[in-house]
N, C-alpha and C. Protein backbone atom coordinates (compact mmCIF):
# COMPACT_ATOMS: atom_id res chain seq x y z
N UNK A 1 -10.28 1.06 -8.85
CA UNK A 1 -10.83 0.29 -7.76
C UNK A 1 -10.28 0.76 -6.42
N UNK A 2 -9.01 1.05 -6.41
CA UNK A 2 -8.67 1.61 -5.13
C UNK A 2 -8.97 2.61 -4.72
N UNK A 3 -9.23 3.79 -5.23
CA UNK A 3 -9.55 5.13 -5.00
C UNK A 3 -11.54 4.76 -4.58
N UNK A 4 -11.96 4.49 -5.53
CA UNK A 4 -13.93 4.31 -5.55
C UNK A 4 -13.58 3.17 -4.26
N UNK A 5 -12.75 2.38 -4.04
CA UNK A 5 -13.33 1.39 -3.14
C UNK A 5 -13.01 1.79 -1.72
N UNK A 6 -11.99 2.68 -1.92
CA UNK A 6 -11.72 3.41 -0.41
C UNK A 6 -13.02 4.59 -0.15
N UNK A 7 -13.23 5.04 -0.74
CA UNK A 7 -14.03 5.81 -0.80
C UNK A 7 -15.45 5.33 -0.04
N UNK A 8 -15.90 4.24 -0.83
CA UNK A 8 -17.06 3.66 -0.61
C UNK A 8 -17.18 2.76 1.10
N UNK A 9 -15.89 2.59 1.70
CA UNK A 9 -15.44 2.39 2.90
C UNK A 9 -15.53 3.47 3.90
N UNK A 10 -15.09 4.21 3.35
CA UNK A 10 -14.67 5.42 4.34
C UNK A 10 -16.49 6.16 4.54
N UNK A 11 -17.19 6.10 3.74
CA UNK A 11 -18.56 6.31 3.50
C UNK A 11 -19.54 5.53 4.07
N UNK A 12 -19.46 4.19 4.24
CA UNK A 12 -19.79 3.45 4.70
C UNK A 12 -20.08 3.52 6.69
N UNK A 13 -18.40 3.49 6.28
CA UNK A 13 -18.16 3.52 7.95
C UNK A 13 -18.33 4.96 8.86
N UNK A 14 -18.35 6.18 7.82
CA UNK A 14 -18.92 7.59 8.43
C UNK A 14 -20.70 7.13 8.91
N UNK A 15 -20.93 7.05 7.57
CA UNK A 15 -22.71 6.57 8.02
C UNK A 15 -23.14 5.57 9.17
N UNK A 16 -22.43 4.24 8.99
CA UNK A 16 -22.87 3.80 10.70
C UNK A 16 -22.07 3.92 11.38
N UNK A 17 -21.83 5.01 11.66
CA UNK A 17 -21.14 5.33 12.66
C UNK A 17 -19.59 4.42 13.50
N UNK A 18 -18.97 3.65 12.55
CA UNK A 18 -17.94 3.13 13.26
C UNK A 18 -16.87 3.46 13.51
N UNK A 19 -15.99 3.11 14.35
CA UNK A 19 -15.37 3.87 15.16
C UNK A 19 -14.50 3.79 14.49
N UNK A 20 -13.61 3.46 14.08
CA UNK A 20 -11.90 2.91 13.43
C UNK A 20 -12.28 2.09 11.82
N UNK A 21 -11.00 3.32 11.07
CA UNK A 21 -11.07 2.27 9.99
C UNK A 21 -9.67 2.06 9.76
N UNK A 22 -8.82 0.92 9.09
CA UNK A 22 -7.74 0.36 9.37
C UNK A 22 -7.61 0.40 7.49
N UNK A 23 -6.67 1.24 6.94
CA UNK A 23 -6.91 0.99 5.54
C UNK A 23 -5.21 0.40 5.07
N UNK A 24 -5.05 -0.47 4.49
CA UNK A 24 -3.85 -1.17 4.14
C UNK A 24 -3.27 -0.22 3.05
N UNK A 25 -2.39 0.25 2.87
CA UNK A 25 -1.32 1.20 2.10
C UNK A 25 -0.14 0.17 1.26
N UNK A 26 0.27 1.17 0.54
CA UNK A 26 2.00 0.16 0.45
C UNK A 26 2.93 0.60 0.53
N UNK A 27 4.37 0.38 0.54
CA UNK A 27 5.34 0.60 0.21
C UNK A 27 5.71 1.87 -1.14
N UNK A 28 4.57 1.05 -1.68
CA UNK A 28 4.49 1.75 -3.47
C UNK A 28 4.40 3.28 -3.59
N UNK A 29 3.65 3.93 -1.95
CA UNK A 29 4.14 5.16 -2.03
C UNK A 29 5.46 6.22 -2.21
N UNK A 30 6.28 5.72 -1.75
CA UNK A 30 7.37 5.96 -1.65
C UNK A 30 8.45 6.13 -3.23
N UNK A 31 7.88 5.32 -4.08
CA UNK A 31 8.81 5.66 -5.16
C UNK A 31 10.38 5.11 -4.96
N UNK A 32 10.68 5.13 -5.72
CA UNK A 32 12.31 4.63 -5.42
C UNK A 32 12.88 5.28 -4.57
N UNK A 33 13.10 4.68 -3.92
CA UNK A 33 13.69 5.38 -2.45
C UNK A 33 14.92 6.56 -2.39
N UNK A 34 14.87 7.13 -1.63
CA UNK A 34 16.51 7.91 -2.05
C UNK A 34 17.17 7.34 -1.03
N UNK A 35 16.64 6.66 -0.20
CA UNK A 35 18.44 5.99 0.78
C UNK A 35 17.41 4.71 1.35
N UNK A 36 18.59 3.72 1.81
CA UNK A 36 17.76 2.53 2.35
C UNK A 36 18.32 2.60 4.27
N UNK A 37 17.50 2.40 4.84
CA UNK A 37 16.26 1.70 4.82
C UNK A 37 15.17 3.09 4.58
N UNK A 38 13.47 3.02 4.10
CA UNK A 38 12.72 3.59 3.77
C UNK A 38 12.30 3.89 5.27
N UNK A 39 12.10 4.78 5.88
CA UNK A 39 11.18 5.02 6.74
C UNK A 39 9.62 6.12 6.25
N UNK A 40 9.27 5.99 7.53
CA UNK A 40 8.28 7.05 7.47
C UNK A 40 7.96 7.94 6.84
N UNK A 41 9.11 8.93 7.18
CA UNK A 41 8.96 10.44 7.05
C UNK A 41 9.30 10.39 5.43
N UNK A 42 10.40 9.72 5.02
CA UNK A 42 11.02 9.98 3.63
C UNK A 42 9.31 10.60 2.89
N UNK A 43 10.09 11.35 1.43
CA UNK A 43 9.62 11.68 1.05
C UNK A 43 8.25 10.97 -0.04
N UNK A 44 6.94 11.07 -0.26
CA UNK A 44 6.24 9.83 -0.73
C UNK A 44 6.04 10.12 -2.40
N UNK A 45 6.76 9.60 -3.34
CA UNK A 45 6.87 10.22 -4.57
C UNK A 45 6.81 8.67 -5.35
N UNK A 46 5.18 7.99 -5.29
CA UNK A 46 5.16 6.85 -6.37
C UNK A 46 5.17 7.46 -7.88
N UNK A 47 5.50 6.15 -8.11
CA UNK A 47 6.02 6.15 -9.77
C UNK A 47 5.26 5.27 -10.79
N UNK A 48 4.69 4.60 -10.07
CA UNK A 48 3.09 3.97 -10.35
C UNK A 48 1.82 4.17 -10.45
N UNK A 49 1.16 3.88 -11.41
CA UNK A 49 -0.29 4.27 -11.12
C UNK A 49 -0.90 3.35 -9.63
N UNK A 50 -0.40 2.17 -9.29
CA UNK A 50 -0.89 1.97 -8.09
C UNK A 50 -0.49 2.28 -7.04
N UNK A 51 0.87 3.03 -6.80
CA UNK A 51 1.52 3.72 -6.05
C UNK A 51 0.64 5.21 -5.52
N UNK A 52 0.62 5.58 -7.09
CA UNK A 52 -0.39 7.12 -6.92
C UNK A 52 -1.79 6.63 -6.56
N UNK A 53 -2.25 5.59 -6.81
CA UNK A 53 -3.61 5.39 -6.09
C UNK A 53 -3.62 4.39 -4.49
N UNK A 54 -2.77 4.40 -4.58
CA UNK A 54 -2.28 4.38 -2.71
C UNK A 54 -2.49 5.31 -1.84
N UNK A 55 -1.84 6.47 -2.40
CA UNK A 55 -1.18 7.56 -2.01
C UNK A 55 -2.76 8.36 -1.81
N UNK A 56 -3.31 8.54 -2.93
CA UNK A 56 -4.83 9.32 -2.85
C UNK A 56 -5.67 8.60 -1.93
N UNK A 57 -5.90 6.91 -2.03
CA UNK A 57 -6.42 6.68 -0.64
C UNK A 57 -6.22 6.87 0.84
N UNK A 58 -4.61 7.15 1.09
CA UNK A 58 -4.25 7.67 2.25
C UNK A 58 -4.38 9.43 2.46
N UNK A 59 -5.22 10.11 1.61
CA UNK A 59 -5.31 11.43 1.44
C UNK A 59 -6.63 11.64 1.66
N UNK A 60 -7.41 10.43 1.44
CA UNK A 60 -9.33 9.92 1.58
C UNK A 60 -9.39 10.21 3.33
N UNK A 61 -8.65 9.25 3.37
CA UNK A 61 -8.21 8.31 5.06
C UNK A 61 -8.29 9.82 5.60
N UNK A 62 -7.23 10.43 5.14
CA UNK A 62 -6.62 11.69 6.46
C UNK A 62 -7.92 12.79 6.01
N UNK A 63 -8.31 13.23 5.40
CA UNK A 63 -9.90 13.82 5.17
C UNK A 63 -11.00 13.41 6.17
N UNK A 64 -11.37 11.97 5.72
CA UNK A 64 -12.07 11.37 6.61
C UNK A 64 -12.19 11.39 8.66
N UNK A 65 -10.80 11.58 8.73
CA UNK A 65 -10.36 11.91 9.74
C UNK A 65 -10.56 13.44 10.30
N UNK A 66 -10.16 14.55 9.14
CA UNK A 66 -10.20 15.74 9.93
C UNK A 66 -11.71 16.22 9.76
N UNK A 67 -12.20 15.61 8.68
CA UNK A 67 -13.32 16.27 8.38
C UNK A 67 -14.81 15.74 9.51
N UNK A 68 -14.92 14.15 9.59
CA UNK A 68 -15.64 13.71 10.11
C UNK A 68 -14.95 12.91 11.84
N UNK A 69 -14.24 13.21 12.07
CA UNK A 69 -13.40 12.51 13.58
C UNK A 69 -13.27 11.15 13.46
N UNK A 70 -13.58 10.50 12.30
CA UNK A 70 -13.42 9.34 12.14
C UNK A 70 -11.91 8.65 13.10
N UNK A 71 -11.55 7.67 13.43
CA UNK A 71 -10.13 7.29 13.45
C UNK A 71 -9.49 6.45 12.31
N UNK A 72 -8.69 6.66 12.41
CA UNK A 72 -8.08 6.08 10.86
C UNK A 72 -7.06 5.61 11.12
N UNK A 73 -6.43 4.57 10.94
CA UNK A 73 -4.87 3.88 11.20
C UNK A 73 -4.53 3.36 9.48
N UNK A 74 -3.68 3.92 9.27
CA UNK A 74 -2.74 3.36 7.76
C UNK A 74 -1.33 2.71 7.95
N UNK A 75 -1.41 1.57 7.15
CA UNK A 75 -0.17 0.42 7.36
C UNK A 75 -0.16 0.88 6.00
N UNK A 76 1.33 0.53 5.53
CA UNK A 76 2.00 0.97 4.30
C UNK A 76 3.20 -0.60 4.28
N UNK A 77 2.16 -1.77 4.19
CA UNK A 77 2.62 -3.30 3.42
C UNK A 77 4.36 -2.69 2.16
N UNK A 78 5.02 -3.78 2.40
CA UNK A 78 6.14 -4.04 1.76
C UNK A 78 5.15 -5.45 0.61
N UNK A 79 5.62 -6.12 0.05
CA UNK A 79 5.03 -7.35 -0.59
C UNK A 79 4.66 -8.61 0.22
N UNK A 80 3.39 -8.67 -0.07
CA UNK A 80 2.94 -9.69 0.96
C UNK A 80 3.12 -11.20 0.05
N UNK A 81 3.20 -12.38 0.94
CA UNK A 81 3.53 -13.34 0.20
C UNK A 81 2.80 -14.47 1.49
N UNK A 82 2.58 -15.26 0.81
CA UNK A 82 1.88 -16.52 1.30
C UNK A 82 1.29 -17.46 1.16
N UNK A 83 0.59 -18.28 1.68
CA UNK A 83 -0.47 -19.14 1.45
C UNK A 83 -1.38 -18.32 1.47
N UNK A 84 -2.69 -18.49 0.31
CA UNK A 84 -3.70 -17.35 -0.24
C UNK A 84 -3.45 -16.06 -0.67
N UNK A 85 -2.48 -15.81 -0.47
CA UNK A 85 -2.19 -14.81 -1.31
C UNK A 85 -2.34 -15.13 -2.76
N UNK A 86 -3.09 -14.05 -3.65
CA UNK A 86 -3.39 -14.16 -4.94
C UNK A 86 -1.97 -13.47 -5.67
N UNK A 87 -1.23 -14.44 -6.09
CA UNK A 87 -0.32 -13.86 -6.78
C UNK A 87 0.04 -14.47 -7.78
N UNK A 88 0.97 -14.14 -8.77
CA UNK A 88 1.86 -15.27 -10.20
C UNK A 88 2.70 -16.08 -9.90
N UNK A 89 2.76 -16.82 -10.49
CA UNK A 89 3.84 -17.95 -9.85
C UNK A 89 5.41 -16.95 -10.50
N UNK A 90 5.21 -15.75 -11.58
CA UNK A 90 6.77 -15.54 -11.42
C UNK A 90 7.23 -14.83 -10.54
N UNK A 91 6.11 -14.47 -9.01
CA UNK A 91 7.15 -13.82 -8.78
C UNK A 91 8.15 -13.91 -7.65
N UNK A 92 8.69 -13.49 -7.00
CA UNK A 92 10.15 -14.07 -6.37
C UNK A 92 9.79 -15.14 -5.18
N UNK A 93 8.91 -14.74 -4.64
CA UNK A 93 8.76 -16.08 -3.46
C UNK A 93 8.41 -17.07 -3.64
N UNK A 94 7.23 -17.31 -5.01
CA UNK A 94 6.75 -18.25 -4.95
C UNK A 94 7.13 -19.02 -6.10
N UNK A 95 8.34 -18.28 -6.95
CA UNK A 95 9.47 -18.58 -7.79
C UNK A 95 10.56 -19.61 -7.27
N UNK A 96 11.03 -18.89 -6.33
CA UNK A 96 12.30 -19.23 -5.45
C UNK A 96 11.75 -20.54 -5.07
N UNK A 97 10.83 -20.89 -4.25
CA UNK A 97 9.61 -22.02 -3.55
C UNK A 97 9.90 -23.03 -4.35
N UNK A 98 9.15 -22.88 -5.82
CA UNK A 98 9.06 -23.58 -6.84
C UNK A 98 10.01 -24.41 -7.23
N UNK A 99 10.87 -23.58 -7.82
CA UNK A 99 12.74 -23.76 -8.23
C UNK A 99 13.06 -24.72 -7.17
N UNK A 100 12.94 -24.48 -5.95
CA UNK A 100 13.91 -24.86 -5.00
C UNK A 100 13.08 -26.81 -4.69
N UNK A 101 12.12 -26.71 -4.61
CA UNK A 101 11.38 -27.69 -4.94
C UNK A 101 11.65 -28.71 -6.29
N UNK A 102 11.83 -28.03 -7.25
CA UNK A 102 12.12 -28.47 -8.67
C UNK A 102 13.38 -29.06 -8.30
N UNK A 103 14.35 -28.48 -7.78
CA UNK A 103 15.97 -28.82 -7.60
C UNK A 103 16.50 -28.11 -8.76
N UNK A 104 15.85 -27.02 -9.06
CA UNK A 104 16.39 -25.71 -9.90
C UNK A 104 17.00 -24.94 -9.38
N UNK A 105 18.26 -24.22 -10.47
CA UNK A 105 18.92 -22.76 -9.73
C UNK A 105 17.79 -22.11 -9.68
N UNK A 106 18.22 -21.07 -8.48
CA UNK A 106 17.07 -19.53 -8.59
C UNK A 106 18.12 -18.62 -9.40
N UNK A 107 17.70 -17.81 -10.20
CA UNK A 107 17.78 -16.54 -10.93
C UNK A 107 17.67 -15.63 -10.11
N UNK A 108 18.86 -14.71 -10.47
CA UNK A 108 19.04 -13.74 -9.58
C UNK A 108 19.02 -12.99 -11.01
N UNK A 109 18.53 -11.87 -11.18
CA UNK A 109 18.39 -10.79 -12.07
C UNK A 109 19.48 -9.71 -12.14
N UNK A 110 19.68 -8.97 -13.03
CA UNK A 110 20.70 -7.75 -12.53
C UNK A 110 21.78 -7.77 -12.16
N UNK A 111 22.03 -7.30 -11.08
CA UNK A 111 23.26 -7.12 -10.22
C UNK A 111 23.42 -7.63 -9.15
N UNK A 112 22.79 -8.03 -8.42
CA UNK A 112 21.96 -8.80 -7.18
C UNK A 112 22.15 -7.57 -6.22
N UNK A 113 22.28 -6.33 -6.10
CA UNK A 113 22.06 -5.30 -6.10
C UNK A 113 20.26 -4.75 -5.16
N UNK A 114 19.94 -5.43 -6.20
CA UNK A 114 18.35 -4.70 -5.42
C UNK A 114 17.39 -5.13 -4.23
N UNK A 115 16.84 -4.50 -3.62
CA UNK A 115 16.29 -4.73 -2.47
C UNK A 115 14.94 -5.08 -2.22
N UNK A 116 14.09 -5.68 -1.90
CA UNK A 116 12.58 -5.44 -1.64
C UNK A 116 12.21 -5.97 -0.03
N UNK A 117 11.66 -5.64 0.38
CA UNK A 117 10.58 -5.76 1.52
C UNK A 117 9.19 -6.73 1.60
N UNK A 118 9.50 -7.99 2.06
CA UNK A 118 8.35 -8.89 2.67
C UNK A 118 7.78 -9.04 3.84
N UNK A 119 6.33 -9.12 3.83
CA UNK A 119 5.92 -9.91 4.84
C UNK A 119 4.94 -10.77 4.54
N UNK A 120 5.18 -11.40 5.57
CA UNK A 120 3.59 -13.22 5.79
C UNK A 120 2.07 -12.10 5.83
N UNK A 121 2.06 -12.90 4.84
CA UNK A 121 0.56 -12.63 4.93
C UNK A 121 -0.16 -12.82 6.50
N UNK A 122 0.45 -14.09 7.31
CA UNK A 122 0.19 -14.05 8.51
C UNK A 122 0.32 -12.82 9.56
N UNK A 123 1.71 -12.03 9.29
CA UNK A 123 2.03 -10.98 9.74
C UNK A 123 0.88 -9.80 9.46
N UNK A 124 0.68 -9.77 8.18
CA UNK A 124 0.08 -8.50 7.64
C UNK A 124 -1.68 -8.72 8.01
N UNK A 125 -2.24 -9.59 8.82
CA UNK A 125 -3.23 -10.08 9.24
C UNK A 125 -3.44 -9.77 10.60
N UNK A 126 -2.21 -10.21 11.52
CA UNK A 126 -1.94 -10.00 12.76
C UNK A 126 -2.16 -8.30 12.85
N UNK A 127 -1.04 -7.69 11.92
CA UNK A 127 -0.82 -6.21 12.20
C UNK A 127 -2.30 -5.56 11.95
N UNK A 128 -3.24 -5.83 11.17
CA UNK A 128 -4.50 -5.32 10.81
C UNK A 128 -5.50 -5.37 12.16
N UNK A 129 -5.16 -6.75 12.30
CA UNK A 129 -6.24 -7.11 13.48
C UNK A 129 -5.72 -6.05 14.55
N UNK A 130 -4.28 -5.94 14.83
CA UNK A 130 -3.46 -5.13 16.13
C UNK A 130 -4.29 -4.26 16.18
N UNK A 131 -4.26 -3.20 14.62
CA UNK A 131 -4.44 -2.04 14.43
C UNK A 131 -6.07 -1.45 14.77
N UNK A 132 -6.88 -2.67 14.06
CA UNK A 132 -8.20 -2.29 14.21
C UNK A 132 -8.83 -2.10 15.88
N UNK A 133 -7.90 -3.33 16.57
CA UNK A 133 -8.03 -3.50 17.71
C UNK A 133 -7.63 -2.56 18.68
N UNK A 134 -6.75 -1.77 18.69
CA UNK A 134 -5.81 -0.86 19.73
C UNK A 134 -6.11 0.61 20.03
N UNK A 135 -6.55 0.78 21.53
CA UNK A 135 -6.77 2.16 21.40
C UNK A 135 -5.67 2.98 21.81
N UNK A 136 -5.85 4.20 21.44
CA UNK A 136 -4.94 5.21 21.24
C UNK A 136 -4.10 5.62 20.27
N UNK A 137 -3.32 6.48 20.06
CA UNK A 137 -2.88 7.03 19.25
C UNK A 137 -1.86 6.35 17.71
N UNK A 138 -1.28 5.08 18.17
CA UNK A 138 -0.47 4.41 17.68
C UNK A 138 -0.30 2.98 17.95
N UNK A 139 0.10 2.72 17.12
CA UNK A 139 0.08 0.82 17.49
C UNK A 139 2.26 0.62 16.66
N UNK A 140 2.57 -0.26 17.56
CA UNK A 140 4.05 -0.46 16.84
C UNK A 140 4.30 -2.13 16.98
């Protein structure tokens, strides 16, 4: 779905002609990181099949771009969490939420050791709209 549905976007928006397409990425490119914090440049080595089909849609994106002048802006999301967000109740935010509500301990797994990256779905809404919205070269 990610690969055919980027596709069918990027196709879309060549044919009528629109100006900017804004395609949401993840984190998931990146693969286990080799040092924290993850930036940019690091190297992009997912370890996932949805990682690797991240990765090929941001390879659609940059095609789309050289081939047809399209503009293209890619955000690369950490885990989004929120109200509407379609997610499981196991997993950590809306775990923690739960528990903490319940007047349950939260479970910490492991070592407490590991790291992940959130944002509000509000955030990751705002940044889309920024992105679709902003001319020139970069949006921060």
């Amino acid at each position: 779905m990610n690969i055919l549905g980027t596709f069918n976007v990027l196709e879309v928006a060549r044919r009528l002609d629109i100006r900017r397409v804004v395609f949401a990425s993840s984190a998931a490119v990146y693969g286990v990181p080799l040092t924290l914090p993850v930036v940019e440049e690091d190297p992009l080595r997912p370890t996932n099949l949805y990682g690797v089909t991240k990765l090929a849609g941001e390879r659609l994106v940059s095609l789309y771009h050289e081939n047809y002048g399209l503009e293209m802006v890619t955000l690369r999301f950490g885990n989004i969490y929120g109200v509407g967000v379609f997610t499981r109740w196991d997993t950590v935010i809306p775990r923690f939420v739960r528990l903490g509500l319940e007047g349950k301990p939260l479970t910490i797994y492991g070592d407490g050791g590991s790291s992940r990256d959130f944002v509000h779905v509000w955030d990751a809404v705002e940044a889309l709209r920024l992105s679709a919205e902003a001319g020139g070269e970069g949006v921060d």
